[in-house]
N, C-alpha and C. Protein backbone atom coordinates (compact mmCIF):
# COMPACT_ATOMS: atom_id res chain seq x y z
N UNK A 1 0.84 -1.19 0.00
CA UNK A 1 0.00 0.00 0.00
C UNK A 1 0.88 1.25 0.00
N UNK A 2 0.64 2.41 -0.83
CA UNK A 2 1.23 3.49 -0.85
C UNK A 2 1.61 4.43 0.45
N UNK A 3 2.44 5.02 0.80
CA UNK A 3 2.31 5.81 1.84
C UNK A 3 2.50 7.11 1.31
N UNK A 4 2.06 8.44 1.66
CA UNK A 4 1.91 9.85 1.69
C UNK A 4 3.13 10.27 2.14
N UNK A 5 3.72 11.65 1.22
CA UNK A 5 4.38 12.13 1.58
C UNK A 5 4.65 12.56 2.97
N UNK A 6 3.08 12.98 3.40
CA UNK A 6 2.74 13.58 4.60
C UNK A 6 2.90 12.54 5.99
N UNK A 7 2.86 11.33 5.48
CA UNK A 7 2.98 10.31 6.80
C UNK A 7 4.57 9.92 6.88
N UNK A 8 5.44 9.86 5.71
CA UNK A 8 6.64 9.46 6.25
C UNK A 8 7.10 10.91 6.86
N UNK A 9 7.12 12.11 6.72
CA UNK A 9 7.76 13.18 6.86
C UNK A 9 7.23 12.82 8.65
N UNK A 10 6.06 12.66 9.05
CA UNK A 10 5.50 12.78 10.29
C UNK A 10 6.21 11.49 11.07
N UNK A 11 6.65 10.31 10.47
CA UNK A 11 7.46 9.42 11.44
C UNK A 11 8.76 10.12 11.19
N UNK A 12 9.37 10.68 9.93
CA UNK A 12 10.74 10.66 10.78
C UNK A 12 11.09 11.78 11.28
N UNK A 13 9.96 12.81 11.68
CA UNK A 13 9.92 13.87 12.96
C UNK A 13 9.74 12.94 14.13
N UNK A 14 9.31 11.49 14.33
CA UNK A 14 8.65 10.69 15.30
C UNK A 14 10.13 9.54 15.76
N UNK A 15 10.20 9.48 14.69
CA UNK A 15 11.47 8.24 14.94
C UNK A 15 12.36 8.73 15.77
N UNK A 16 12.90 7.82 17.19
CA UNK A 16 14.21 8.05 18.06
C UNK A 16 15.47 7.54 17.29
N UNK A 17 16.01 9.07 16.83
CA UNK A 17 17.14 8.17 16.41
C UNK A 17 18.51 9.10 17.59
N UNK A 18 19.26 8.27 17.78
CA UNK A 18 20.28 9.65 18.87
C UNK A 18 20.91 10.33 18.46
N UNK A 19 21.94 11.78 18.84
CA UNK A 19 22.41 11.92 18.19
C UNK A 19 24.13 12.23 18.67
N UNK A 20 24.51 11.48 18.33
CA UNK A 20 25.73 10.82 18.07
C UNK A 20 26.13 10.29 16.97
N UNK A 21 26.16 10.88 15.92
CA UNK A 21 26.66 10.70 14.21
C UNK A 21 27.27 11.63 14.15
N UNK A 22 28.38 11.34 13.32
CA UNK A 22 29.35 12.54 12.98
C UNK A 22 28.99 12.83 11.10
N UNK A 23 28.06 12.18 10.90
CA UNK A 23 27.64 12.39 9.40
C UNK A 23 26.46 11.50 8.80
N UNK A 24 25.52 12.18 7.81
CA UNK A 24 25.29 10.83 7.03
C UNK A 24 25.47 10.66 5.64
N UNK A 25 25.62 9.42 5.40
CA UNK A 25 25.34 8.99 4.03
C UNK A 25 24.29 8.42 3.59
N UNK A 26 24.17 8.82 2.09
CA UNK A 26 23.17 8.51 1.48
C UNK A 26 23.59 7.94 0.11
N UNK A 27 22.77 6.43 -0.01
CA UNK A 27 23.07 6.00 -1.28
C UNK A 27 22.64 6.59 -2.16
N UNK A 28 22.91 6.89 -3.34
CA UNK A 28 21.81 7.37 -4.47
C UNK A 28 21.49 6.34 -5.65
N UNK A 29 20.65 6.34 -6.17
CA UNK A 29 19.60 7.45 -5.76
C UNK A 29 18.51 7.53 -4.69
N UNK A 30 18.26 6.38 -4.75
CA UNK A 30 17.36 6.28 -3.43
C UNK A 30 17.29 6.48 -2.06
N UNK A 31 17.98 6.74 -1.92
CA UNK A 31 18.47 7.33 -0.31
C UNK A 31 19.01 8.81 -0.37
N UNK A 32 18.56 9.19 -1.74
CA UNK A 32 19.02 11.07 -1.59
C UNK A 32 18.24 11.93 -0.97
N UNK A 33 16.62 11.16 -0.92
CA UNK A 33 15.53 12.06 -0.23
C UNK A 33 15.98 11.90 1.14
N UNK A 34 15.49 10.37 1.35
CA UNK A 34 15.36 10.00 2.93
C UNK A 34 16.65 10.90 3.38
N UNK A 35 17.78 10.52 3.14
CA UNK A 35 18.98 11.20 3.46
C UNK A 35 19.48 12.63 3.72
N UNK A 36 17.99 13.28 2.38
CA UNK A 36 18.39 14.94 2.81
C UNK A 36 17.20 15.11 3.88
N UNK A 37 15.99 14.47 3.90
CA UNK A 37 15.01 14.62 5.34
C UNK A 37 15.66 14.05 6.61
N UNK A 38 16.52 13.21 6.78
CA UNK A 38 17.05 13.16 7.79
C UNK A 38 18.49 14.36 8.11
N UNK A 39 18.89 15.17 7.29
CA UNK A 39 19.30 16.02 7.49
C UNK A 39 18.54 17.52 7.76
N UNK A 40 17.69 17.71 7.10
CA UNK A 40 16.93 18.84 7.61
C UNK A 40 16.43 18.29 9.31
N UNK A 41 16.82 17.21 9.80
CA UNK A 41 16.12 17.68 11.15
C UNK A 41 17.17 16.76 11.74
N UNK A 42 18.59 16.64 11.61
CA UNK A 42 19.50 16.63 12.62
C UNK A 42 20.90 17.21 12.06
N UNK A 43 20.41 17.57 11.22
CA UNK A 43 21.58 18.69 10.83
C UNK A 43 23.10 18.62 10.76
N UNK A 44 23.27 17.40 10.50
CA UNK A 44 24.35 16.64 9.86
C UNK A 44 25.53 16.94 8.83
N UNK A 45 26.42 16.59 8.47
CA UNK A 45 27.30 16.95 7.28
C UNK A 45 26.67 15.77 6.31
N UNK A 46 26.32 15.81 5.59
CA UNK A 46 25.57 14.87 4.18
C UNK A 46 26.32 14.92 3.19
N UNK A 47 26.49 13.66 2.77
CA UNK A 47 27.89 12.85 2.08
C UNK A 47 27.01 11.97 0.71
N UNK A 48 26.95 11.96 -0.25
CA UNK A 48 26.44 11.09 -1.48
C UNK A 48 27.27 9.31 -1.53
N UNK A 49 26.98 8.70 -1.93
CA UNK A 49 27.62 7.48 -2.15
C UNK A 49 27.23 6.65 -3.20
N UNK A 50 27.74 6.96 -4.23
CA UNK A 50 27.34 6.68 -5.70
C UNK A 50 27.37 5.20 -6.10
N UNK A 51 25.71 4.28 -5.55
CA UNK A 51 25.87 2.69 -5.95
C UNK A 51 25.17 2.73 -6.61
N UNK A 52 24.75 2.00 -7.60
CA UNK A 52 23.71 1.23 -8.48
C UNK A 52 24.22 0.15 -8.45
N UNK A 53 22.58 -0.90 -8.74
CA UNK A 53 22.87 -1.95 -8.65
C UNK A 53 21.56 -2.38 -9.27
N UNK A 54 20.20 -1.64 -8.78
CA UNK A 54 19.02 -2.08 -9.46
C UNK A 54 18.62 -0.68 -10.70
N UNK A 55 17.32 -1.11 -11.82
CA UNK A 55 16.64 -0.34 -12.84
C UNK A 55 16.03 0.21 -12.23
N UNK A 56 14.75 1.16 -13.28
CA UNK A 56 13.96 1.79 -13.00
C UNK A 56 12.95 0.81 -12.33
N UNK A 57 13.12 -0.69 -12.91
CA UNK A 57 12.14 -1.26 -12.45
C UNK A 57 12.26 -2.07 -11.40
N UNK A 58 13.19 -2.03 -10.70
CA UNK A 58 13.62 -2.72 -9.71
C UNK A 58 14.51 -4.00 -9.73
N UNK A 59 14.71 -3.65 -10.90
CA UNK A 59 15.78 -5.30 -11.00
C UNK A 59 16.98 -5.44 -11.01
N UNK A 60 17.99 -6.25 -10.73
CA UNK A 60 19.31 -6.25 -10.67
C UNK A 60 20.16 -5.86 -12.00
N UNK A 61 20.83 -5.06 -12.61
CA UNK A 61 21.57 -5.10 -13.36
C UNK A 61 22.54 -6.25 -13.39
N UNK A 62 23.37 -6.26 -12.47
CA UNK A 62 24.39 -7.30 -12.53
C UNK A 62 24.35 -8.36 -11.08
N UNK A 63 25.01 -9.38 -11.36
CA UNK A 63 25.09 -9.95 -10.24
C UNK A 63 25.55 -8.85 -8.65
N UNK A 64 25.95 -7.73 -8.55
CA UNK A 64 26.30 -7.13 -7.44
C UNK A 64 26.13 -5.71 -8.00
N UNK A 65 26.08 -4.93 -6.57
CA UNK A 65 26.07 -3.17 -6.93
C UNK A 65 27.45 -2.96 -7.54
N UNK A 66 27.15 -1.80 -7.79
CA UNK A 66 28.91 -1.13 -8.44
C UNK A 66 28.71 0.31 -7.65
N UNK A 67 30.05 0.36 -7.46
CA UNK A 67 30.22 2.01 -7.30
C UNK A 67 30.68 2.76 -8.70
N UNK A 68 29.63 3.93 -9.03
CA UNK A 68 29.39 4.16 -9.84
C UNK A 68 30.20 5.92 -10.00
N UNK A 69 30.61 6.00 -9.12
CA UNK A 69 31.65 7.36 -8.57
C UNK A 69 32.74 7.35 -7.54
N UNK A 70 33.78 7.66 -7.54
CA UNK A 70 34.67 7.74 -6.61
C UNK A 70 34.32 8.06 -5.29
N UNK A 71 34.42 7.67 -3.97
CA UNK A 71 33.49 8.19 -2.57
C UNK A 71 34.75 9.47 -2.71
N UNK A 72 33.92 11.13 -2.37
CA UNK A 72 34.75 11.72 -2.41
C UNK A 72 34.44 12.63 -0.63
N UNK A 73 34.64 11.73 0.57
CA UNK A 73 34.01 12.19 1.08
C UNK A 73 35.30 11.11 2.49
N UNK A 74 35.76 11.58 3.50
CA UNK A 74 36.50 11.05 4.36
C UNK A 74 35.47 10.36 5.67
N UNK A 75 35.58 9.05 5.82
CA UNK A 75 34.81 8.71 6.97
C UNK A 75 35.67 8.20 8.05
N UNK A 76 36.94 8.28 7.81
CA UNK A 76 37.88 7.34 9.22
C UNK A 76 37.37 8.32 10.34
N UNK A 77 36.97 7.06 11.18
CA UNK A 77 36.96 7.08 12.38
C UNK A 77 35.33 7.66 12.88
N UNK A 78 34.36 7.55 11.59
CA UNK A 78 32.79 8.50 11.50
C UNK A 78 32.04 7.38 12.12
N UNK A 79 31.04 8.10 12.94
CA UNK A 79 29.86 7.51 13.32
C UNK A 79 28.76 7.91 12.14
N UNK A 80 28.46 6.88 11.32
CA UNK A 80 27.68 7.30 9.68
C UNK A 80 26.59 6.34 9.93
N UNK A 81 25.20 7.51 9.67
CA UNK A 81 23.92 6.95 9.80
C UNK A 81 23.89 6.89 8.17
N UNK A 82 23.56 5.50 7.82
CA UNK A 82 23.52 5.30 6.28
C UNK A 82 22.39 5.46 5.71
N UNK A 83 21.75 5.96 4.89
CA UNK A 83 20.25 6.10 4.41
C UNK A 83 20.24 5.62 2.99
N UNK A 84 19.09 4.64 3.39
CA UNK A 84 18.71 4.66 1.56
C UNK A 84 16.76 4.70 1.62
N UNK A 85 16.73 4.14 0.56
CA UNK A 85 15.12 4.24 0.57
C UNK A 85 14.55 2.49 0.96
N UNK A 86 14.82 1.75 0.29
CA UNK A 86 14.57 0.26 0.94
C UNK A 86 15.46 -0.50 1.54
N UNK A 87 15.49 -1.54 2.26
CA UNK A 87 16.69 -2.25 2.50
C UNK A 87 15.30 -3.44 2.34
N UNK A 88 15.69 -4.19 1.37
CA UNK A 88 15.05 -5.46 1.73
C UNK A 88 16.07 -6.74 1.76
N UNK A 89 16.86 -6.91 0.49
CA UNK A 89 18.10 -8.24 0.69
C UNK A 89 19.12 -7.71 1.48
N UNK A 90 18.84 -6.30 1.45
CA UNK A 90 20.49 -6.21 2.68
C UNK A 90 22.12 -5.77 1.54
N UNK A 91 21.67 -6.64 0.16
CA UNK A 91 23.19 -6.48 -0.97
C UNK A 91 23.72 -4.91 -0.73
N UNK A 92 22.97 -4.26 -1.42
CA UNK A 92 23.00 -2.62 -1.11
C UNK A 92 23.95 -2.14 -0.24
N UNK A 93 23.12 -2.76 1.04
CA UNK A 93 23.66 -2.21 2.20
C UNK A 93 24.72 -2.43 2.93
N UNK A 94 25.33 -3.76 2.42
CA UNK A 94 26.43 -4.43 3.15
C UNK A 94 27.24 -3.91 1.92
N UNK A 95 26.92 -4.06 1.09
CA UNK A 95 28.17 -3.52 -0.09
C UNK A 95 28.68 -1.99 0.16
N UNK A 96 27.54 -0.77 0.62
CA UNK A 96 28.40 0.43 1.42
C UNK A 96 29.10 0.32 2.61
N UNK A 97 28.42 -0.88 3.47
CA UNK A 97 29.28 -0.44 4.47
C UNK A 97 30.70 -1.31 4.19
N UNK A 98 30.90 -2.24 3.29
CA UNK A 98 32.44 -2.64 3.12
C UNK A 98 33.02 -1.33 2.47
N UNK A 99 32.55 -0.49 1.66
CA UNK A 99 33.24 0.86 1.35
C UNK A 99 33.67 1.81 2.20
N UNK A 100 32.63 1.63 3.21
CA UNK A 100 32.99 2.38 4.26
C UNK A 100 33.69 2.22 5.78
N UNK A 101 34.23 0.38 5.41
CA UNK A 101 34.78 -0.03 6.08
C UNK A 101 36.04 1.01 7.33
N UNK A 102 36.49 1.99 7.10
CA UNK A 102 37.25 2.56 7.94
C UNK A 102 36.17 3.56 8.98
N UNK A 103 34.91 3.39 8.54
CA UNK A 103 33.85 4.06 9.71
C UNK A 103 34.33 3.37 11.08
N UNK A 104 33.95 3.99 12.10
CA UNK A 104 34.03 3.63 13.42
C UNK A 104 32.77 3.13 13.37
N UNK A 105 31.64 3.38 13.19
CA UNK A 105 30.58 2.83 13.37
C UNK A 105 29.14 3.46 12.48
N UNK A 106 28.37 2.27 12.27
CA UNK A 106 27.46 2.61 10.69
C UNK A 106 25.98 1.76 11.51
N UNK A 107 25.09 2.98 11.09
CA UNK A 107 23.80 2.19 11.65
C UNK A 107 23.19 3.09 10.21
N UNK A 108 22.16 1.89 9.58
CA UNK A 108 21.48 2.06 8.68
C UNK A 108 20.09 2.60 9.18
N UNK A 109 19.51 3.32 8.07
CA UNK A 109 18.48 4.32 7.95
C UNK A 109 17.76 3.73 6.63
N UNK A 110 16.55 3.49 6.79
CA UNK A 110 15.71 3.00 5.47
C UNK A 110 13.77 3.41 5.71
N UNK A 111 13.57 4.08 4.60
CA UNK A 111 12.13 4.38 4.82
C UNK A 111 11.15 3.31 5.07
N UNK A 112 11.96 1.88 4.17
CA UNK A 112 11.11 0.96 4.37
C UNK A 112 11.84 -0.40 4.00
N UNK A 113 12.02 -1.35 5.26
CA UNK A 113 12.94 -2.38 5.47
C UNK A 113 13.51 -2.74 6.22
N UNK A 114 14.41 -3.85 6.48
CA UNK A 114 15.39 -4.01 7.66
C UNK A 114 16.70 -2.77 7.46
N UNK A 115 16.19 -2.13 8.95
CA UNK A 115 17.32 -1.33 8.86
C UNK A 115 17.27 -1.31 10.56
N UNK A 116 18.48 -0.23 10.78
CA UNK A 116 18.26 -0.31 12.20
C UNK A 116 17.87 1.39 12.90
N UNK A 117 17.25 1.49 12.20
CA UNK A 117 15.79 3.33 11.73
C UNK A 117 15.13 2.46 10.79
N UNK A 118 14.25 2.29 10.57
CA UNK A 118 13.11 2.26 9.75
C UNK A 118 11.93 2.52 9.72
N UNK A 119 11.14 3.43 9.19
CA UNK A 119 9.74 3.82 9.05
C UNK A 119 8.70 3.07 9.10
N UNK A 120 8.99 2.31 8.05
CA UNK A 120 8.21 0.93 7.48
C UNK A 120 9.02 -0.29 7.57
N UNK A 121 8.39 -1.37 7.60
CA UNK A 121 9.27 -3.11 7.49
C UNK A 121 7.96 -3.76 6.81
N UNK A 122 7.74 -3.19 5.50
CA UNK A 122 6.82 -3.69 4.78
C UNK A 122 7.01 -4.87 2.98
N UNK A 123 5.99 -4.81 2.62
CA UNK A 123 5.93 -5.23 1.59
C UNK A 123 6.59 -3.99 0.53
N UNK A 124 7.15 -4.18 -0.59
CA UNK A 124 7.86 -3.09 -1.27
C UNK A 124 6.84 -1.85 -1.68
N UNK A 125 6.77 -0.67 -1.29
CA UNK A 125 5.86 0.17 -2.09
C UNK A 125 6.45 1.31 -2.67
N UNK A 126 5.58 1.42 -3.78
CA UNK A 126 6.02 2.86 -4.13
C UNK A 126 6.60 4.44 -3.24
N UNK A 127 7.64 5.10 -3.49
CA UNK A 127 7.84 6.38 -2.93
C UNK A 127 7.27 7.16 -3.14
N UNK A 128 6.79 8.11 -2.78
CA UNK A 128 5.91 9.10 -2.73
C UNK A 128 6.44 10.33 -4.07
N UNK A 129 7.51 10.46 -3.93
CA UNK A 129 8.36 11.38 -4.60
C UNK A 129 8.67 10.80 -5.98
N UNK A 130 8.55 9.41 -6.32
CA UNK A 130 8.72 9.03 -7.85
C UNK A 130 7.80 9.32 -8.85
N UNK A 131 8.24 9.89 -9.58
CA UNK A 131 7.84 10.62 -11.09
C UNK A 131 7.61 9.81 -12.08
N UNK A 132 8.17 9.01 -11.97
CA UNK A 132 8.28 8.02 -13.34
C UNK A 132 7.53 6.80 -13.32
N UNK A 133 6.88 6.37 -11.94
CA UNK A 133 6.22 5.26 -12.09
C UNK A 133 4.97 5.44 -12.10
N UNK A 134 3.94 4.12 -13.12
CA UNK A 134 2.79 4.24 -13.44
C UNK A 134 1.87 4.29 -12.04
């Protein structure tokens, strides 16, 4: 089922997250929203992290993500809240944090999925903010 712009914006004014991050990241593309709304309300240094891995339609390009840009962004020694928009297999997500392996410590952020912030832990739904889907 779809959710409203208006209801995720209202959990993640709602969500406890602490604050003790020295930054976040955000995968793109999908984690550029969640990632800049969790910066408008903890006011963070916000860092891009250029993976693809799935289409427009949700499917795998290749057997694994790729980094699709150089990380141009220093995390030794960062407490990095990671954001994307789903986490459902987890590939995604374990594939940034081996990039970001010199973090001190990485807790994931997802609008909807296993994460350790999450809005939703649902069935896959549409984002509110996508343009392109029917």
């Amino acid at each position: 089922m779809a959710k409203s712009f208006e209801e995720i914006l209202r959990r993640i004014r709602e969500i406890q997250i602490p604050a003790d991050f020295d930054m976040i990241v955000a995968i793109t593309n999908g984690g550029i929203i969640p990632g800049a709304l969790l910066n408008e309300r903890l006011h963070l240094p916000f860092n891009l992290l250029h993976i693809n891995w799935r289409d427009e339609d949700n499917n795998p390009r290749g057997p694994q993500p790729v980094l699709i840009r150089p990380q141009s962004f220093d995390c030794s020694g960062k407490r990095i809240l990671l954001a994307d928009d789903r986490i459902k297999t987890g590939t995604t997500i374990e594939f940034a944090k081996n990039l970001l392996n010199a973090a001190r410590d990485i807790k994931t952020f997802a609008i909807n999925g296993n994460a350790d912030y999450a809005l939703f832990n649902e069935d896959c739904f549409t984002m509110p903010w996508r343009i392109n889907d029917s």
